[in-house]
C-alpha atoms as a PDB file:
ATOM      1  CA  UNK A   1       0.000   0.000   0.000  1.00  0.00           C
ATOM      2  CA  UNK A   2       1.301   3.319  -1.366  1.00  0.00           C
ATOM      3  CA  UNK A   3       2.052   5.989   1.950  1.00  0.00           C
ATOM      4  CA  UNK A   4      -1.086   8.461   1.201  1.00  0.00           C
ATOM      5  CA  UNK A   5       0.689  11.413   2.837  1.00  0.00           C
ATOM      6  CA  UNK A   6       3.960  11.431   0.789  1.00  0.00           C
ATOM      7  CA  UNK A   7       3.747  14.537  -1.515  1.00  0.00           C
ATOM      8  CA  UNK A   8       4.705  13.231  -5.124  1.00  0.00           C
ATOM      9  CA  UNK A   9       6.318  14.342  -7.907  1.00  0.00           C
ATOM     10  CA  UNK A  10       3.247  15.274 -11.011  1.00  0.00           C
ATOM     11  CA  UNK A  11       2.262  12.010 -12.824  1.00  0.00           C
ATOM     12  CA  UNK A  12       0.715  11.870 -16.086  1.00  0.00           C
ATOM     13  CA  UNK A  13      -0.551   8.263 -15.029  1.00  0.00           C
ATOM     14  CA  UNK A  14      -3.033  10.101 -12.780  1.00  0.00           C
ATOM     15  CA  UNK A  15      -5.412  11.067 -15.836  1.00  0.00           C
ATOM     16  CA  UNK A  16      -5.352   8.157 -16.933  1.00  0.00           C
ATOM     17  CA  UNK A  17      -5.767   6.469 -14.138  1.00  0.00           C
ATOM     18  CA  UNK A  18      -9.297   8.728 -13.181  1.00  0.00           C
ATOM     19  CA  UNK A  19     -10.209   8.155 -17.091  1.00  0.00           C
ATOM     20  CA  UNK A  20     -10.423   4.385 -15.971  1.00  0.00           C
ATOM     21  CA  UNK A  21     -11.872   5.063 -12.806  1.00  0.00           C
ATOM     22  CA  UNK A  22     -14.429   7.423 -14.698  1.00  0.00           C
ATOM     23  CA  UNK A  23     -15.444   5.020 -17.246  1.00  0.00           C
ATOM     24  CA  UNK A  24     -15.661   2.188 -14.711  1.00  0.00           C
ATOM     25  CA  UNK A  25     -18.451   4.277 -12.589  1.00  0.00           C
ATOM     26  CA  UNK A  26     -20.314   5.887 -15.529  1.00  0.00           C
ATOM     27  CA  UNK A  27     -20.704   2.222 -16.283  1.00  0.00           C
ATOM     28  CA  UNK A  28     -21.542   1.203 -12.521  1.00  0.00           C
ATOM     29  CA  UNK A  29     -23.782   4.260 -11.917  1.00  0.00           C
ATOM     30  CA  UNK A  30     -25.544   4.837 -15.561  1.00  0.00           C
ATOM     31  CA  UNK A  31     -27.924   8.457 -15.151  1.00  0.00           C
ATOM     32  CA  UNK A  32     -27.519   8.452 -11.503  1.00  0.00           C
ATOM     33  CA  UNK A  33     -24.620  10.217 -12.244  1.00  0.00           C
ATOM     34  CA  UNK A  34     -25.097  13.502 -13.530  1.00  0.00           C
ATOM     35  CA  UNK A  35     -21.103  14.098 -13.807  1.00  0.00           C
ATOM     36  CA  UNK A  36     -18.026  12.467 -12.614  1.00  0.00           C
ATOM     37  CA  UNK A  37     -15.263  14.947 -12.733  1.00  0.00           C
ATOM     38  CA  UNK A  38     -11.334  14.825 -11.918  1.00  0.00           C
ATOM     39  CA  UNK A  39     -11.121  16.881  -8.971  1.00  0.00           C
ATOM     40  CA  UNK A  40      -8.495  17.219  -6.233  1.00  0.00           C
ATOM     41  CA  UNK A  41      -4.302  17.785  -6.428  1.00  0.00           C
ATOM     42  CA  UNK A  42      -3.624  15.091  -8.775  1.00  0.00           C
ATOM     43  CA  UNK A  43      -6.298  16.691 -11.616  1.00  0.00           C
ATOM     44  CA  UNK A  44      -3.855  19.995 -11.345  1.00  0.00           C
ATOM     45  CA  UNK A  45      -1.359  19.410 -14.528  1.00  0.00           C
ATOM     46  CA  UNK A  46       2.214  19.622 -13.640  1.00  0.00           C
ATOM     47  CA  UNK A  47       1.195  19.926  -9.833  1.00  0.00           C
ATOM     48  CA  UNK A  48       3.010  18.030  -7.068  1.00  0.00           C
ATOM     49  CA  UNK A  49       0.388  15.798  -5.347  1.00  0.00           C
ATOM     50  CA  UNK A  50      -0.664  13.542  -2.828  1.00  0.00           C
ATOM     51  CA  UNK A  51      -1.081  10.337  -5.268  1.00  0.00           C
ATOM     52  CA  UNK A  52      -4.541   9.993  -4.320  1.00  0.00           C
ATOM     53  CA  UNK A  53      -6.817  10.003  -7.210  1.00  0.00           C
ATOM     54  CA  UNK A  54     -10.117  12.283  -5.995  1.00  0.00           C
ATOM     55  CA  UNK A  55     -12.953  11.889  -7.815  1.00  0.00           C
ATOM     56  CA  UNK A  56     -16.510  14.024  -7.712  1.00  0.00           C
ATOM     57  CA  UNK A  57     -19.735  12.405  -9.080  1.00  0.00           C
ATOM     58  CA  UNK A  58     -22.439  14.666  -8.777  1.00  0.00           C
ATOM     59  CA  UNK A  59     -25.718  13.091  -8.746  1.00  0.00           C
ATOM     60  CA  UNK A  60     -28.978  15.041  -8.903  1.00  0.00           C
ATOM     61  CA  UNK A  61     -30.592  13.892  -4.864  1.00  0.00           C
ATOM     62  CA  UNK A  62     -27.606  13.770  -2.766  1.00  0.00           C
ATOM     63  CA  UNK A  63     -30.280  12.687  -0.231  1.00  0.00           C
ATOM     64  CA  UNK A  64     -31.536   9.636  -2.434  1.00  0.00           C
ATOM     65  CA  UNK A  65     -28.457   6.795  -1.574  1.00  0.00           C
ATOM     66  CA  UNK A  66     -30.410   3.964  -2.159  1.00  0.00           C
ATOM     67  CA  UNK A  67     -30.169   5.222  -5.621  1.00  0.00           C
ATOM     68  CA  UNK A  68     -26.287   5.078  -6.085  1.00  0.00           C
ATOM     69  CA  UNK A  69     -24.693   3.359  -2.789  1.00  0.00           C
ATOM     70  CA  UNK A  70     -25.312  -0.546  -4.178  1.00  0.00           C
ATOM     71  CA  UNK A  71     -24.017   0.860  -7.797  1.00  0.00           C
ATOM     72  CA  UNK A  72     -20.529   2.203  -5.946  1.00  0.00           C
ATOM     73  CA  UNK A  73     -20.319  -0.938  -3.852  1.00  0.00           C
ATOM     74  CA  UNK A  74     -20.442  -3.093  -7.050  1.00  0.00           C
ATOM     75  CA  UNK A  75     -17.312  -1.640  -8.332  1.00  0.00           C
ATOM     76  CA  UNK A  76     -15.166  -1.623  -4.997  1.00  0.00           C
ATOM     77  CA  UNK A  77     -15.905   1.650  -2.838  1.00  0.00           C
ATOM     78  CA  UNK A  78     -17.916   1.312   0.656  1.00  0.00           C
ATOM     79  CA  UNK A  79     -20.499   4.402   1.775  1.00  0.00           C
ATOM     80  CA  UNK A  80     -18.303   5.813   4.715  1.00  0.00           C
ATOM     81  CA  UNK A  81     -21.473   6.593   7.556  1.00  0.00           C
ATOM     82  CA  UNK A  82     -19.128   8.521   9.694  1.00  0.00           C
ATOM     83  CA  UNK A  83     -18.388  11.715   7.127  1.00  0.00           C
ATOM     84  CA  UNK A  84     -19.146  14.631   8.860  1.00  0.00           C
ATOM     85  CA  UNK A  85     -19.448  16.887   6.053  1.00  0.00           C
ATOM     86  CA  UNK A  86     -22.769  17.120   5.241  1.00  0.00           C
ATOM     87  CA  UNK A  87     -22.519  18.188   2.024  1.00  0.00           C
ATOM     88  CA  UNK A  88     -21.437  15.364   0.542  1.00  0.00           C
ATOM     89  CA  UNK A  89     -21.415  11.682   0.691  1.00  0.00           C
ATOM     90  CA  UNK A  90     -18.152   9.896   0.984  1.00  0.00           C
ATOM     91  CA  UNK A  91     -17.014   6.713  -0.832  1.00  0.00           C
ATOM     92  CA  UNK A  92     -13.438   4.994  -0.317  1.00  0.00           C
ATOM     93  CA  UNK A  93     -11.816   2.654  -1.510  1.00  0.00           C
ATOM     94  CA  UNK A  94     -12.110  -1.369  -0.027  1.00  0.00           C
ATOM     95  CA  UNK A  95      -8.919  -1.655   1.605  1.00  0.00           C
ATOM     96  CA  UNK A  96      -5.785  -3.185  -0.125  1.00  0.00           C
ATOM     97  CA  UNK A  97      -6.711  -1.787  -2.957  1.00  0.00           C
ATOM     98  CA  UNK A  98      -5.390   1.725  -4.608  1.00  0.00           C
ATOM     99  CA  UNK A  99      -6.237   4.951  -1.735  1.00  0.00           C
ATOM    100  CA  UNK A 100      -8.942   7.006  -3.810  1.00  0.00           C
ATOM    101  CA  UNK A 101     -11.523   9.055  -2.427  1.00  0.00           C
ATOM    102  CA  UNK A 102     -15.630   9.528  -3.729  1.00  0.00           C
ATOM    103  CA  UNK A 103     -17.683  12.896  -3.133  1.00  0.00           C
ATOM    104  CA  UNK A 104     -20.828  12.610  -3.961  1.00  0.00           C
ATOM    105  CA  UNK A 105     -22.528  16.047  -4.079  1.00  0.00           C
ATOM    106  CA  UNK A 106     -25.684  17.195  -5.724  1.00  0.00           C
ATOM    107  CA  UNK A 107     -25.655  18.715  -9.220  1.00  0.00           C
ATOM    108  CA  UNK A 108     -25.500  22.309  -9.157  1.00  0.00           C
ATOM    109  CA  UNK A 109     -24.626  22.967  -4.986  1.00  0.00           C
ATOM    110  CA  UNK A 110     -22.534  25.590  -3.784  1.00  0.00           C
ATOM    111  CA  UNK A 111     -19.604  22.313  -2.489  1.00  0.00           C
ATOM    112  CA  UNK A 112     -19.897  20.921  -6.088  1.00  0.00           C
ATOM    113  CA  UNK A 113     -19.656  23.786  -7.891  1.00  0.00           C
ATOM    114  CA  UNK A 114     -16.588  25.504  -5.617  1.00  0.00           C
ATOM    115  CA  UNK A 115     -14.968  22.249  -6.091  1.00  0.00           C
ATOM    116  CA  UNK A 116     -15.076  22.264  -9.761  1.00  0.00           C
ATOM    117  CA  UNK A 117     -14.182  26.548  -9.887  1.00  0.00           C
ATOM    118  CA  UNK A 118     -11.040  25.943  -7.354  1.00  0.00           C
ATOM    119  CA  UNK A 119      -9.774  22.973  -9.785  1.00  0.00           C
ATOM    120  CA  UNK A 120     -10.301  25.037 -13.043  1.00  0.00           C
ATOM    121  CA  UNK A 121      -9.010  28.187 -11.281  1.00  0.00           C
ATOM    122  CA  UNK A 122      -5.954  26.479 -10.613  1.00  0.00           C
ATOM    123  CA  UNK A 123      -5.332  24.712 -13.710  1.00  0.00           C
ATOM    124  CA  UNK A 124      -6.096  28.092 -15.860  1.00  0.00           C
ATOM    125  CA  UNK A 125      -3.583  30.028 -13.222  1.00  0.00           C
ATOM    126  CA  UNK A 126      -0.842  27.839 -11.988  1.00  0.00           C
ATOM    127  CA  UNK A 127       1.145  30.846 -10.594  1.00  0.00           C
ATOM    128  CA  UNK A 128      -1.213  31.079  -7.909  1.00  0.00           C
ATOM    129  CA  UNK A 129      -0.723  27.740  -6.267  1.00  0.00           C
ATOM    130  CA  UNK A 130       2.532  29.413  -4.281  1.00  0.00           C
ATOM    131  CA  UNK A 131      -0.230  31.367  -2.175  1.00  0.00           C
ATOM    132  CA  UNK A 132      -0.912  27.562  -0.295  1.00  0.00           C
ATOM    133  CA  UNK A 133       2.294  25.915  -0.754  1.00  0.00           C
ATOM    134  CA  UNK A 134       4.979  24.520   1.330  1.00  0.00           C
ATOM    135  CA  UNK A 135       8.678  23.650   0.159  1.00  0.00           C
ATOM    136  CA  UNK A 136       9.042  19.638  -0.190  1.00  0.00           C
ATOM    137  CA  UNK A 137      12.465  18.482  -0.943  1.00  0.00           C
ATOM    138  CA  UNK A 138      13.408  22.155  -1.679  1.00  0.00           C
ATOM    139  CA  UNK A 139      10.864  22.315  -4.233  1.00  0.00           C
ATOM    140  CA  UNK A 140       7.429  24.510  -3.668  1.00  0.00           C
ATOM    141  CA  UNK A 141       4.783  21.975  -3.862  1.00  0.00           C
ATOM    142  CA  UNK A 142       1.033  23.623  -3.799  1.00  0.00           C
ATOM    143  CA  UNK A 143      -1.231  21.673  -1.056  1.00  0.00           C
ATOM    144  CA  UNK A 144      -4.927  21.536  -2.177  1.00  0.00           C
ATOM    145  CA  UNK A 145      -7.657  19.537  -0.311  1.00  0.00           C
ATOM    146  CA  UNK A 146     -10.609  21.554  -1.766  1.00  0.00           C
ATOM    147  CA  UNK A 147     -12.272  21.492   1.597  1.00  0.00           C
ATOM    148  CA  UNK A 148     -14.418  24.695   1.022  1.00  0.00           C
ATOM    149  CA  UNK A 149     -13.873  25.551   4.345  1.00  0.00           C
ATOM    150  CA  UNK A 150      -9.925  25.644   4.795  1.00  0.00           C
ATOM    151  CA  UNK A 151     -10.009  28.059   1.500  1.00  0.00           C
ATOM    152  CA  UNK A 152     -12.541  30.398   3.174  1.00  0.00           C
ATOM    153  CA  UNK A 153     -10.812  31.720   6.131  1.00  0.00           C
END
């Protein structure tokens, strides 16, 4: 098992590996999934990462898991109960397999769309990255969690 808090060097594998990933759930989840987008530090192009692939599907009733939770299960991710963010539900993966992380969020809310804005600001304007970086290995690496809350304050 990969250490999940190592920051990595970019890797080009990590498109591809969320174009798998994508394809696999569109397939699982058919129209309950409005979108599934690349979201997180590893969809940021050139950007140093955590090399864990973070994926958004938006669905259109967050509320309605009976609608999605079996589809996600089928394809190796488990509903975590215990999130505390109650704008989303969370999916992970079933251990000893690859770390990757699931937000569900409803089509068109203010957490799915910031998400989505933050990762297209940043991939648009790269130079701003240094304003939430930290130097790894003498190198300025750009942390991004795109937990609404930690980019408010």
């Amino acid at each position: 098992m990969e250490n999940q808090w190592r920051i990595a060097p970019y890797d080009p594998a990590w498109r591809h590996l969320f174009s798998e990933l994508g394809m696999k759930l569109r397939g699982a989840l058919g129209e309950a999934a409005v979108r599934i987008d690349h979201v997180g530090s590893t969809s940021i192009p050139g950007m140093d990462a955590k090399p864990i692939i973070d994926v958004q599907v938006s669905v259109a009733a967050l509320q309605d898991v009976a609608r999605y939770q079996d589809k996600m299960e089928s394809v190796g991710f488990v509903h975590r109960e215990d999130n505390p963010d109650l704008t989303k539900k969370y999916f992970r993966e079933v251990p000893g397999t690859r770390r990757t992380h699931i937000h569900v969020r409803q089509a068109g809310s203010w957490s799915e769309q910031l998400t989505l804005l933050f990762r297209d600001y940043l991939r648009e304007h790269p130079q701003d990255c240094p304003k939430n970086f930290m130097l790894v290995n003498g190198k300025r690496t750009c942390l991004i969690f795109f937990h609404a809350v930690k980019y408010m304050s």
